[in-house]
C-alpha atoms as a PDB file:
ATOM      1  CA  UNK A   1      10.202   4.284  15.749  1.00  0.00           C
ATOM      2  CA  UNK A   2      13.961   5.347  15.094  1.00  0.00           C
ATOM      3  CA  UNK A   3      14.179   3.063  11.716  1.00  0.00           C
ATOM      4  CA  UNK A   4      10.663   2.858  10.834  1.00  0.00           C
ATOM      5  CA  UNK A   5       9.301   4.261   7.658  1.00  0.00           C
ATOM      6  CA  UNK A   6       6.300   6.342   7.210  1.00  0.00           C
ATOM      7  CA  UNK A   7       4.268   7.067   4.252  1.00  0.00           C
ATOM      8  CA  UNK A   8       1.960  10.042   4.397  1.00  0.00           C
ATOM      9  CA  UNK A   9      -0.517  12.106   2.463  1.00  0.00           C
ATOM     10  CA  UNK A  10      -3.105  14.797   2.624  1.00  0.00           C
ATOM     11  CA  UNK A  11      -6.728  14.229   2.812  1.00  0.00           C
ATOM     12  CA  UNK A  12      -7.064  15.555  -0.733  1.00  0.00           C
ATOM     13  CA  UNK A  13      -4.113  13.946  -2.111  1.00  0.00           C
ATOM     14  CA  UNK A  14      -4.727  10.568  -3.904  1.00  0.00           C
ATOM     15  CA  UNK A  15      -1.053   9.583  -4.373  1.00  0.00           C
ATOM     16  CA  UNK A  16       1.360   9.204  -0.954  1.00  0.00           C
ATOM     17  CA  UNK A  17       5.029  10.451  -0.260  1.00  0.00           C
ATOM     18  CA  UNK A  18       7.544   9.099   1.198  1.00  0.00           C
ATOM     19  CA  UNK A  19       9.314   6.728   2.576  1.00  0.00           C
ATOM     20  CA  UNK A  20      10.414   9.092   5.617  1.00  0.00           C
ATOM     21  CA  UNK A  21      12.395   7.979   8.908  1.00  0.00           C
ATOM     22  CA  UNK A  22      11.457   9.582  12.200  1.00  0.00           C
ATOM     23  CA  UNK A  23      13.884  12.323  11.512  1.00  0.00           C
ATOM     24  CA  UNK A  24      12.767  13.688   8.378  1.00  0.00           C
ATOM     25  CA  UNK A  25       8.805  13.406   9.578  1.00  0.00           C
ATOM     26  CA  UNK A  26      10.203  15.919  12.525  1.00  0.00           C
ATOM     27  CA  UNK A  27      11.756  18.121  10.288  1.00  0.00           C
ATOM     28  CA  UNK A  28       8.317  18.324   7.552  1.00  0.00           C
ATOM     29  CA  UNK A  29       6.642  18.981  10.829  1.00  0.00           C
ATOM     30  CA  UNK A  30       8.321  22.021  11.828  1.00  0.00           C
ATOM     31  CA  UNK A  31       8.528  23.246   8.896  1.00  0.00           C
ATOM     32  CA  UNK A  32       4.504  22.925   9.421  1.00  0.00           C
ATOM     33  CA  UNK A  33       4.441  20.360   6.044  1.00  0.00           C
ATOM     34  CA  UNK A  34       2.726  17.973   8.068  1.00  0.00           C
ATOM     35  CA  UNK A  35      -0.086  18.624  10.614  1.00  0.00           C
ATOM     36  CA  UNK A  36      -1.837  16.689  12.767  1.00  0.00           C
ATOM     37  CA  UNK A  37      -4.006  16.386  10.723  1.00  0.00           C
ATOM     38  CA  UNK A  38      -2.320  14.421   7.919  1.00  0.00           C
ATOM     39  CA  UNK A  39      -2.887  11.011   7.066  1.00  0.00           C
ATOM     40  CA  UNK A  40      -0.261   8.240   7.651  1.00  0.00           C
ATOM     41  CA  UNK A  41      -0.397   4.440   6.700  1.00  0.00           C
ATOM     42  CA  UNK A  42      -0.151   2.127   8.904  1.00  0.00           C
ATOM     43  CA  UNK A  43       0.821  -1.178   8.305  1.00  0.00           C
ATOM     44  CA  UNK A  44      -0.735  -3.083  10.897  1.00  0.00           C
ATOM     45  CA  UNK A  45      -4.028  -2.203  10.309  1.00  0.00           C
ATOM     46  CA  UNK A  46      -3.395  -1.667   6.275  1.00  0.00           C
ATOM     47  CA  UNK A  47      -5.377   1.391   6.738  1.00  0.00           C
ATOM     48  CA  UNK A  48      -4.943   5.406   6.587  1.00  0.00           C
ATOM     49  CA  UNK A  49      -5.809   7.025   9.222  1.00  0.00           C
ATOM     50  CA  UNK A  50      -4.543  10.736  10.785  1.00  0.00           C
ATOM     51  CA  UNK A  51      -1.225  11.309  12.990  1.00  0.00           C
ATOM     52  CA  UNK A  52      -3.742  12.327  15.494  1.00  0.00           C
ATOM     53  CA  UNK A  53      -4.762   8.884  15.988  1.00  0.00           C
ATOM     54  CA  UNK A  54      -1.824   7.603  16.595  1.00  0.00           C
ATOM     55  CA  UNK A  55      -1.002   8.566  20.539  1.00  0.00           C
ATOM     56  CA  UNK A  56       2.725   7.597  20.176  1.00  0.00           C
ATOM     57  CA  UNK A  57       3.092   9.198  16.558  1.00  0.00           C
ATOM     58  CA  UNK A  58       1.355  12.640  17.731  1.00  0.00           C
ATOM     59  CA  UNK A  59       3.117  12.931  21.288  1.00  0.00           C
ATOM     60  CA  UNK A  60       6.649  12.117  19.462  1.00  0.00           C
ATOM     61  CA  UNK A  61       5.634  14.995  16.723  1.00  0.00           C
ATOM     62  CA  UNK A  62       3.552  17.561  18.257  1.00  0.00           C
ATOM     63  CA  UNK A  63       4.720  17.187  22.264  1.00  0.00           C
ATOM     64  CA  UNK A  64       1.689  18.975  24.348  1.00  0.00           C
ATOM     65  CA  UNK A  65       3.024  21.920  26.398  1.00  0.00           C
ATOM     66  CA  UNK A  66       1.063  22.346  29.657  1.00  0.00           C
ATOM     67  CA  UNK A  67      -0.162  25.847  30.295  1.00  0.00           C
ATOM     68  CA  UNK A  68      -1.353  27.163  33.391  1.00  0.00           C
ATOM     69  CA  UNK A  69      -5.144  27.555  32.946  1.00  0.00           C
ATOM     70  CA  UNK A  70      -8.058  28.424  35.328  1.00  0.00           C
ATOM     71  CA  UNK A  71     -10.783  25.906  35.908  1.00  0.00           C
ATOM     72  CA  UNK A  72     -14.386  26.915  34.290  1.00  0.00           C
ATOM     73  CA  UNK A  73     -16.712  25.865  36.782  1.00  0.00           C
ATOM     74  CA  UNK A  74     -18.866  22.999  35.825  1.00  0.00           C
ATOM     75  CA  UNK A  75     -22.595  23.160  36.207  1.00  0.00           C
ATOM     76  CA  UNK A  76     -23.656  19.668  37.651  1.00  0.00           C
ATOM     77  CA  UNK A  77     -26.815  18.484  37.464  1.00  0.00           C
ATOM     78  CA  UNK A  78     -29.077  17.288  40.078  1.00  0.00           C
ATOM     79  CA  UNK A  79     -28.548  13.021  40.880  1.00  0.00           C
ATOM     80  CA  UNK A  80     -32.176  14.070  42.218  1.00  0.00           C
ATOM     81  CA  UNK A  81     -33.837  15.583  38.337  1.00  0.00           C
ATOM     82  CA  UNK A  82     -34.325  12.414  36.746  1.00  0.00           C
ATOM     83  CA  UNK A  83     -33.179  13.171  32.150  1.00  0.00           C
ATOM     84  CA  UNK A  84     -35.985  14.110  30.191  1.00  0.00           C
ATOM     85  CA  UNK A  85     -33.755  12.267  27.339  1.00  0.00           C
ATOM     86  CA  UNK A  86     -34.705   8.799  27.068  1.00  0.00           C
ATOM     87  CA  UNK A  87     -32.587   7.258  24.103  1.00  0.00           C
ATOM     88  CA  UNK A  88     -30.215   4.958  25.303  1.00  0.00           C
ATOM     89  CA  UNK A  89     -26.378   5.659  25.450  1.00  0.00           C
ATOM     90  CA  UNK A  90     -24.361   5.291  22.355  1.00  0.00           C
ATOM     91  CA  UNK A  91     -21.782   3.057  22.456  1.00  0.00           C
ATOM     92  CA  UNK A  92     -18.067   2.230  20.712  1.00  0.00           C
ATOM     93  CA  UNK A  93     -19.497  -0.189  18.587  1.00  0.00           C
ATOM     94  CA  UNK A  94     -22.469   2.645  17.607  1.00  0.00           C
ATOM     95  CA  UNK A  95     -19.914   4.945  16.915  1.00  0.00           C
ATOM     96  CA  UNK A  96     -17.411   2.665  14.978  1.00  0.00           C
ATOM     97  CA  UNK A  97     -20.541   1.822  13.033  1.00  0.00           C
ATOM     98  CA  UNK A  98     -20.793   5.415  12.092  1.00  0.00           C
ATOM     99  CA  UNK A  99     -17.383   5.968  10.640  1.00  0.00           C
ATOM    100  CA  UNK A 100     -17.797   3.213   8.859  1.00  0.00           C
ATOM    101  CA  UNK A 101     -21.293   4.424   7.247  1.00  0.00           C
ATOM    102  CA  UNK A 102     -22.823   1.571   7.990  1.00  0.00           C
ATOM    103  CA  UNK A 103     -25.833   3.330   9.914  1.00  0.00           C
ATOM    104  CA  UNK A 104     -28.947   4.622   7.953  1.00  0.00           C
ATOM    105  CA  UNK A 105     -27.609   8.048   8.932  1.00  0.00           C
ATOM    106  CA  UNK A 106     -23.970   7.604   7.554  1.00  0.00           C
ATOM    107  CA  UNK A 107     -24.800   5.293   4.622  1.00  0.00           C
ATOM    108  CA  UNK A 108     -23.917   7.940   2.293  1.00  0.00           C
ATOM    109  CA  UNK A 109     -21.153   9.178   4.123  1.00  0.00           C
ATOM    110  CA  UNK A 110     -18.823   6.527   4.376  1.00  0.00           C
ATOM    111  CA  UNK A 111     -15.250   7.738   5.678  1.00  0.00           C
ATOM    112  CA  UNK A 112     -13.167   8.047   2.972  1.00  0.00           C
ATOM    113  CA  UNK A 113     -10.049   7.146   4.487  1.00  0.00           C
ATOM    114  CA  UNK A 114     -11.801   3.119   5.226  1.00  0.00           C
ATOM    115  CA  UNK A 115     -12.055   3.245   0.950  1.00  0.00           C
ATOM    116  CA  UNK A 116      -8.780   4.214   0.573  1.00  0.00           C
ATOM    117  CA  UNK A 117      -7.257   1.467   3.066  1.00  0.00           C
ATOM    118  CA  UNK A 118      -9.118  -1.082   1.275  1.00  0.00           C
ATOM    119  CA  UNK A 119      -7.303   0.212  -1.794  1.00  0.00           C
ATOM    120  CA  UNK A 120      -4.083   0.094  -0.128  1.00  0.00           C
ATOM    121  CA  UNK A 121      -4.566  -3.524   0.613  1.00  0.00           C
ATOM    122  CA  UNK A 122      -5.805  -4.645  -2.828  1.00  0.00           C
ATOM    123  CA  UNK A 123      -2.924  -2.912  -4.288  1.00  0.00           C
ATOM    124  CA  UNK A 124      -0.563  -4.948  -2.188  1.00  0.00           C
ATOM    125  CA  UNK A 125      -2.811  -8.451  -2.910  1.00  0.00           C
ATOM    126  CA  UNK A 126      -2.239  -7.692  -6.960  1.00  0.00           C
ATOM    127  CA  UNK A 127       1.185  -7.084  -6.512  1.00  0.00           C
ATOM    128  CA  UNK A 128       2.171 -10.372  -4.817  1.00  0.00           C
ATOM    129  CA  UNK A 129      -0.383 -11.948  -7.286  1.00  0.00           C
ATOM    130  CA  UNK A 130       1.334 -10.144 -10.553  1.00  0.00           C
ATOM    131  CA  UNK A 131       4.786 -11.357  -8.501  1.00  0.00           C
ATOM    132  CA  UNK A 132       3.992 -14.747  -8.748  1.00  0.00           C
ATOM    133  CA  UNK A 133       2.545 -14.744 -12.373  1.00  0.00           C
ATOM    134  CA  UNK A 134       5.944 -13.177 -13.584  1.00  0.00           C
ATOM    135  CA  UNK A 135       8.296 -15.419 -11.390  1.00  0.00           C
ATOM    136  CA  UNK A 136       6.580 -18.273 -12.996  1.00  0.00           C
ATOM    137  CA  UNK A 137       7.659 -16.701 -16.382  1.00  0.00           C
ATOM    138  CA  UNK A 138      10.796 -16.123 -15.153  1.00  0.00           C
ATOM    139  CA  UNK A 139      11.376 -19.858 -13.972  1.00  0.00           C
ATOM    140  CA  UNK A 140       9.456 -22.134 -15.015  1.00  0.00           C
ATOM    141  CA  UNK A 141      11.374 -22.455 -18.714  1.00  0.00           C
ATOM    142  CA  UNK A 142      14.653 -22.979 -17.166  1.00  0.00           C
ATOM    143  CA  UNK A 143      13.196 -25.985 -14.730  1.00  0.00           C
ATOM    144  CA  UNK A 144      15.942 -28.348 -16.023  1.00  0.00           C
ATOM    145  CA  UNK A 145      18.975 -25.798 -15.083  1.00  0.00           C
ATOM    146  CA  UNK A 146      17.179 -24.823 -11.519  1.00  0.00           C
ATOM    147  CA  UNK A 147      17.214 -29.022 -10.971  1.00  0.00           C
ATOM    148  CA  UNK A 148      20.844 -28.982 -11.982  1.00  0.00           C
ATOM    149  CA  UNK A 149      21.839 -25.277 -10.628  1.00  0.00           C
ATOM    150  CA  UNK A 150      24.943 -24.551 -11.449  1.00  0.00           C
ATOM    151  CA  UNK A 151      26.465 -21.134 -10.595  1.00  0.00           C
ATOM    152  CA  UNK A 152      28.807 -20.842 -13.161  1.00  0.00           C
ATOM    153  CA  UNK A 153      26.011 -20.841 -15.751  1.00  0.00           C
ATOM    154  CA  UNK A 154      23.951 -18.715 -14.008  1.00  0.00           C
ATOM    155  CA  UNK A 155      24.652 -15.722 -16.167  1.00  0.00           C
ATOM    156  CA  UNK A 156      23.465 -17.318 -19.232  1.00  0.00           C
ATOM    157  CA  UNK A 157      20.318 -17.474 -17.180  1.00  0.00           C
ATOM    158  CA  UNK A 158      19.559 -13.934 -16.806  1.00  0.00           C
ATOM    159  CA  UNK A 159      15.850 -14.684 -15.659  1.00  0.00           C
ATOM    160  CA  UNK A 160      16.289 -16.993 -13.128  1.00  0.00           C
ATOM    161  CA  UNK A 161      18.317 -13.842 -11.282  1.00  0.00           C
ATOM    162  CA  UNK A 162      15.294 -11.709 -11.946  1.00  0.00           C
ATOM    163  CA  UNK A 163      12.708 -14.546 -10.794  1.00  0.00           C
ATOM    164  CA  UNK A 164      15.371 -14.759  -7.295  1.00  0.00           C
ATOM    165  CA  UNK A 165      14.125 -11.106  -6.703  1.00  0.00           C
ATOM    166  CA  UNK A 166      10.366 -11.738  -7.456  1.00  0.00           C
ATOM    167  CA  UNK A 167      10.715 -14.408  -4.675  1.00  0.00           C
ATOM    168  CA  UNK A 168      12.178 -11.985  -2.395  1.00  0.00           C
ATOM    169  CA  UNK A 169       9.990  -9.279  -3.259  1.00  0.00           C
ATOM    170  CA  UNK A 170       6.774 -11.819  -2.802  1.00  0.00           C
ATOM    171  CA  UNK A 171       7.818 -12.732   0.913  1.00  0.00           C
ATOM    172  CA  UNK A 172       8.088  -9.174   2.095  1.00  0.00           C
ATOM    173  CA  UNK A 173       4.366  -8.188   1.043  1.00  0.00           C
ATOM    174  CA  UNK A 174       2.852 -11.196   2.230  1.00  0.00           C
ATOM    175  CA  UNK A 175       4.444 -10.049   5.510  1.00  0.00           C
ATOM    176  CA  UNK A 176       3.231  -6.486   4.943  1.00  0.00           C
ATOM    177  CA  UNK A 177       6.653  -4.868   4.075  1.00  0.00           C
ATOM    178  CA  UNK A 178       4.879  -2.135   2.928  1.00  0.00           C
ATOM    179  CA  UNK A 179       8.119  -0.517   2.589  1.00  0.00           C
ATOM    180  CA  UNK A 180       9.426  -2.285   0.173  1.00  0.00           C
ATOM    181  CA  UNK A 181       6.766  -0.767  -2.526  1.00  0.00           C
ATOM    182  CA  UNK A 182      10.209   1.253  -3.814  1.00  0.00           C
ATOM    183  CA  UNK A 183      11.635  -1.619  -4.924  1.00  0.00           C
ATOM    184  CA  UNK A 184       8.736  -3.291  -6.415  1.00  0.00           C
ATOM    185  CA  UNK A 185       8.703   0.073  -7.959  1.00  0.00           C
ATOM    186  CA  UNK A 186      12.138  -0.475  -9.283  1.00  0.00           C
ATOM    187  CA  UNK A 187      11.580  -3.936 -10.079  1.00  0.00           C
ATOM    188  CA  UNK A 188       8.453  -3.157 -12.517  1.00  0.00           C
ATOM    189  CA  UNK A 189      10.314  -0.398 -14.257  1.00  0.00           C
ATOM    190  CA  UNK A 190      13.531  -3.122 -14.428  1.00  0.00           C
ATOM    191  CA  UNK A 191      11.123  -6.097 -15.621  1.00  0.00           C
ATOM    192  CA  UNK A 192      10.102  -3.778 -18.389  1.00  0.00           C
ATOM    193  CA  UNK A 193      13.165  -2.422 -19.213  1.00  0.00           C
ATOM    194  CA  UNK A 194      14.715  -5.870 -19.846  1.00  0.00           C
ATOM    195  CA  UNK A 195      12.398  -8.432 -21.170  1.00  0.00           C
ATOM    196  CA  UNK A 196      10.356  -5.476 -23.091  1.00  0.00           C
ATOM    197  CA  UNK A 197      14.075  -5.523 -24.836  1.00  0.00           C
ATOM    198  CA  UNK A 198      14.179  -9.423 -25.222  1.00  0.00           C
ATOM    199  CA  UNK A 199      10.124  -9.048 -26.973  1.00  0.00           C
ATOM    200  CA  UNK A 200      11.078  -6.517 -28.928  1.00  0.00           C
ATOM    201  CA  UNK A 201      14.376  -7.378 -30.862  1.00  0.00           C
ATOM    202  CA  UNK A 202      12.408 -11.201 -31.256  1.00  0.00           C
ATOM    203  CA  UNK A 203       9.314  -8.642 -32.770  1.00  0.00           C
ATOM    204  CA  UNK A 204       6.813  -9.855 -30.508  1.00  0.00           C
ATOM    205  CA  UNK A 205       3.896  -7.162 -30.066  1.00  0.00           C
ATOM    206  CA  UNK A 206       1.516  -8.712 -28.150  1.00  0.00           C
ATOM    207  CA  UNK A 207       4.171 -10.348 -25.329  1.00  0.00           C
ATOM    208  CA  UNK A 208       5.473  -6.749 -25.729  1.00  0.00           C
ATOM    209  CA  UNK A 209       1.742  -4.912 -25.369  1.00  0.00           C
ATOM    210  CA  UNK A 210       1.397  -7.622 -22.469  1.00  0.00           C
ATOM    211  CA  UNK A 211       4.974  -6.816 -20.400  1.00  0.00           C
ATOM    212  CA  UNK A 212       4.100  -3.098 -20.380  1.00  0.00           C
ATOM    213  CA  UNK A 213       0.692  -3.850 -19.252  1.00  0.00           C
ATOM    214  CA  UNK A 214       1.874  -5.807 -16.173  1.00  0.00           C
ATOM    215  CA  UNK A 215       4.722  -3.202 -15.123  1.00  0.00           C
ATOM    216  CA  UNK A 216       3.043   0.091 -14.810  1.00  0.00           C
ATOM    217  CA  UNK A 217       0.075  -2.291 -13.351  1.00  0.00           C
ATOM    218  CA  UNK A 218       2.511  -3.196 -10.604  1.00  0.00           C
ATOM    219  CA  UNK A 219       3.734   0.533 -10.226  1.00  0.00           C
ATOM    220  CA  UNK A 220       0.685   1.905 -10.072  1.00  0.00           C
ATOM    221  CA  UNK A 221      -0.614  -0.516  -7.495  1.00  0.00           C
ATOM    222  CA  UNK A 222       2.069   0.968  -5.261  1.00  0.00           C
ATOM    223  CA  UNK A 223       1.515   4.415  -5.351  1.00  0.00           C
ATOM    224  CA  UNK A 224      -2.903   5.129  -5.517  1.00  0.00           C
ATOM    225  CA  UNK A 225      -4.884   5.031  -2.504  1.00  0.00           C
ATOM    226  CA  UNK A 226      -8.139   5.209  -5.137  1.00  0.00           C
ATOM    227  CA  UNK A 227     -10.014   1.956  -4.926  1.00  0.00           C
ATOM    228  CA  UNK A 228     -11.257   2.741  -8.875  1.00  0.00           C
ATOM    229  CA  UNK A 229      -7.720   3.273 -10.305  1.00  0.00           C
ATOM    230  CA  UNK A 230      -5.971   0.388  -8.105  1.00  0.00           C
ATOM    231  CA  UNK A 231      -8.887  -2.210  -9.359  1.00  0.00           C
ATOM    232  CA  UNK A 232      -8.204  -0.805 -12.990  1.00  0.00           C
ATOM    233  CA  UNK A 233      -4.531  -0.908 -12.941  1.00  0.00           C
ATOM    234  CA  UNK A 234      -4.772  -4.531 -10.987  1.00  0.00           C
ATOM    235  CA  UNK A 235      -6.397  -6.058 -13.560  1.00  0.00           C
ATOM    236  CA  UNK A 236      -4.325  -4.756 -16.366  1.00  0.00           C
ATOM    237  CA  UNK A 237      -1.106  -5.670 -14.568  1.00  0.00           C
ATOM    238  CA  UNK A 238      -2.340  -9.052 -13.916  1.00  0.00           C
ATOM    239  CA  UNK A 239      -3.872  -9.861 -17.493  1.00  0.00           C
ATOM    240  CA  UNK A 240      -0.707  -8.273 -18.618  1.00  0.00           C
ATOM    241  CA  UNK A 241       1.729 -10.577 -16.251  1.00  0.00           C
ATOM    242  CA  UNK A 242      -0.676 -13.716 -17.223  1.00  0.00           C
ATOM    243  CA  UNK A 243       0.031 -12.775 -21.528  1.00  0.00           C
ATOM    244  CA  UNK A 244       3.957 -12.989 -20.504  1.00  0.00           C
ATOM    245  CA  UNK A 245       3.855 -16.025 -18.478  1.00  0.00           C
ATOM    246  CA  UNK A 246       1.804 -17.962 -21.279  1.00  0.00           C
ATOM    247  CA  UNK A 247       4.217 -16.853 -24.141  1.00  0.00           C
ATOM    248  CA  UNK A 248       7.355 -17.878 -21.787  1.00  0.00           C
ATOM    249  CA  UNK A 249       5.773 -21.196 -20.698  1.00  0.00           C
ATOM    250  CA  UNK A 250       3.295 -22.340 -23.440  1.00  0.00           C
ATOM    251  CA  UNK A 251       4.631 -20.681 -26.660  1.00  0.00           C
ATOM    252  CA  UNK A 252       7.428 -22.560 -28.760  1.00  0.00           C
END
C-alpha cells in the first residue's frame, strides 16, 4: 500500500484528485480533507466506492481506538414465541440487488457510485481505443523505415517516437494502470501540441478541427466520472483520432 496510488473524490464532486501515495492520503486525513466517507477508485473492481469499504484502507486511515464501554443488556426473545413476521430472510444477493436498483423498490434509485464506475471504465476502453487509432497514424506511413529501422534516422521520424509511447501507453490500460491517466494526460496535450503544429503550418483545417477533437477527447476521458460527458467526449475523441488517422494513411 506503501507505493500505491489513490485517486479520490467527494460524493458531489464529478471530477477526481489525485494521484496520492499512502503518505499524503494520511496527511489529507488528518487534516480531516478526507473522511470515511469519501470515495476512492479502485482498480480491481474499476469501480468507486467509499474508504469505508475498504477494511484495509479504513483501518490504515482511521485506526479504531477501543474504549471501555458497558454492555446494554439485550432483550432476547423467547426460542418458545414462534415470529408473527412471515417474509422470508433477505439475503446478500437481495441486498446487492438493491444497491444496484435492480429491485422494483430501488429501480429509481440506482446507486450512483455503480454509474460512475461504469464511466470510469468506458473512459479507460476509449482511451486505449483513441490510442490505437492515433498510433496507427503515427506508424503506419513510415511502414518502409519501421521494416528497415534504423536508429540513426530515427529523428527524421519524429512520429514513430510518438507512436513508441502510444504503444506503451496502450499496454498499461489494458492492464488497468489506472495510474498512468497523467501521462495519457500529458500525451493528449503533447499529441496536440505537435502534430496540431505540423496541420497547421501545411493549412489543413479539418485534420486540424479533427487532432483537437481527439486530444481533449482523450483528456477528458481521464478525468469525469459522468457516464453523459465520458460517452460525449469518447465519441468526439475517437471520430476526432479516426479524421487524423485517415488524412495520415489515406490522403496524398
Amino acid at each position: 500500500m506503501a507505493t500505491q496510488e489513490f485517486y479520490v473524490r467527494n460524493e458531489s464532486e464529478t471530477e477526481a484528485r489525485g494521484p496520492f501515495n499512502f503518505e499524503q492520503l494520511s496527511s489529507l486525513t488528518e487534516n480531516g480533507q478526507i473522511t470515511a466517507d469519501t470515495l476512492f477508485y479502485d482498480a480491481n473492481t474499476e469501480q468507486w466506492a467509499p474508504i469505508s469499504s475498504s477494511d484495509e484502507l479504513k483501518q490504515a486511515l482511521f485506526p479504531e481506538k477501543r474504549k471501555l464501554q458497558m454492555r446494554a443488556s439485550v432483550q432476547q426473545s423467547s426460542l418458545n414465541t414462534e415470529s408473527s413476521d412471515s417474509r422470508p430472510p433477505i439475503t446478500v444477493n437481495d441486498m446487492l440487488a438493491a444497491a444496484e436498483g435492480r429491485t422494483d423498490d430501488t429501480k429509481e434509485r440506482i446507486d450512483p457510485n455503480i454509474a460512475m464506475g461504469r464511466a470510469a471504465a468506458m473512459g479507460r476502453w476509449s482511451c486505449i481505443a483513441m490510442l490505437i487509432l492515433s498510433l496507427a497514424a503515427e506508424t503506419l506511413p513510415d511502414i518502409d523505415f519501421l521494416m528497415a529501422f534504423n536508429v540513426a534516422k530515427l529523428l527524421d521520424h519524429p512520429l514513430i517516437i510518438l507512436g513508441a509511447l502510444d504503444v506503451a501507453l496502450t499496454i498499461m490500460l489494458l492492464l488497468g494502470a489506472v495510474t498512468f491517466y497523467p501521462v495519457v494526460r500529458f500525451r493528449a496535450a503533447l499529441g496536440l501540441g505537435f502534430i496540431g503544429f505540423l496541420f497547421y503550418t501545411q493549412g489543413l483545417s479539418l485534420p486540424l478541427l479533427a487532432i483537437i477533437a481527439g486530444s481533449v477527447g482523450m483528456y477528458m476521458c481521464t478525468v469525469s466520472v459522468s457516464i453523459l460527458v465520458v460517452l460525449i467526449c469518447g465519441l468526439a475523441g475517437l471520430a476526432g483520432m479516426a479524421g487524423v488517422a485517415y488524412q495520415q494513411i489515406m490522403a496524398p
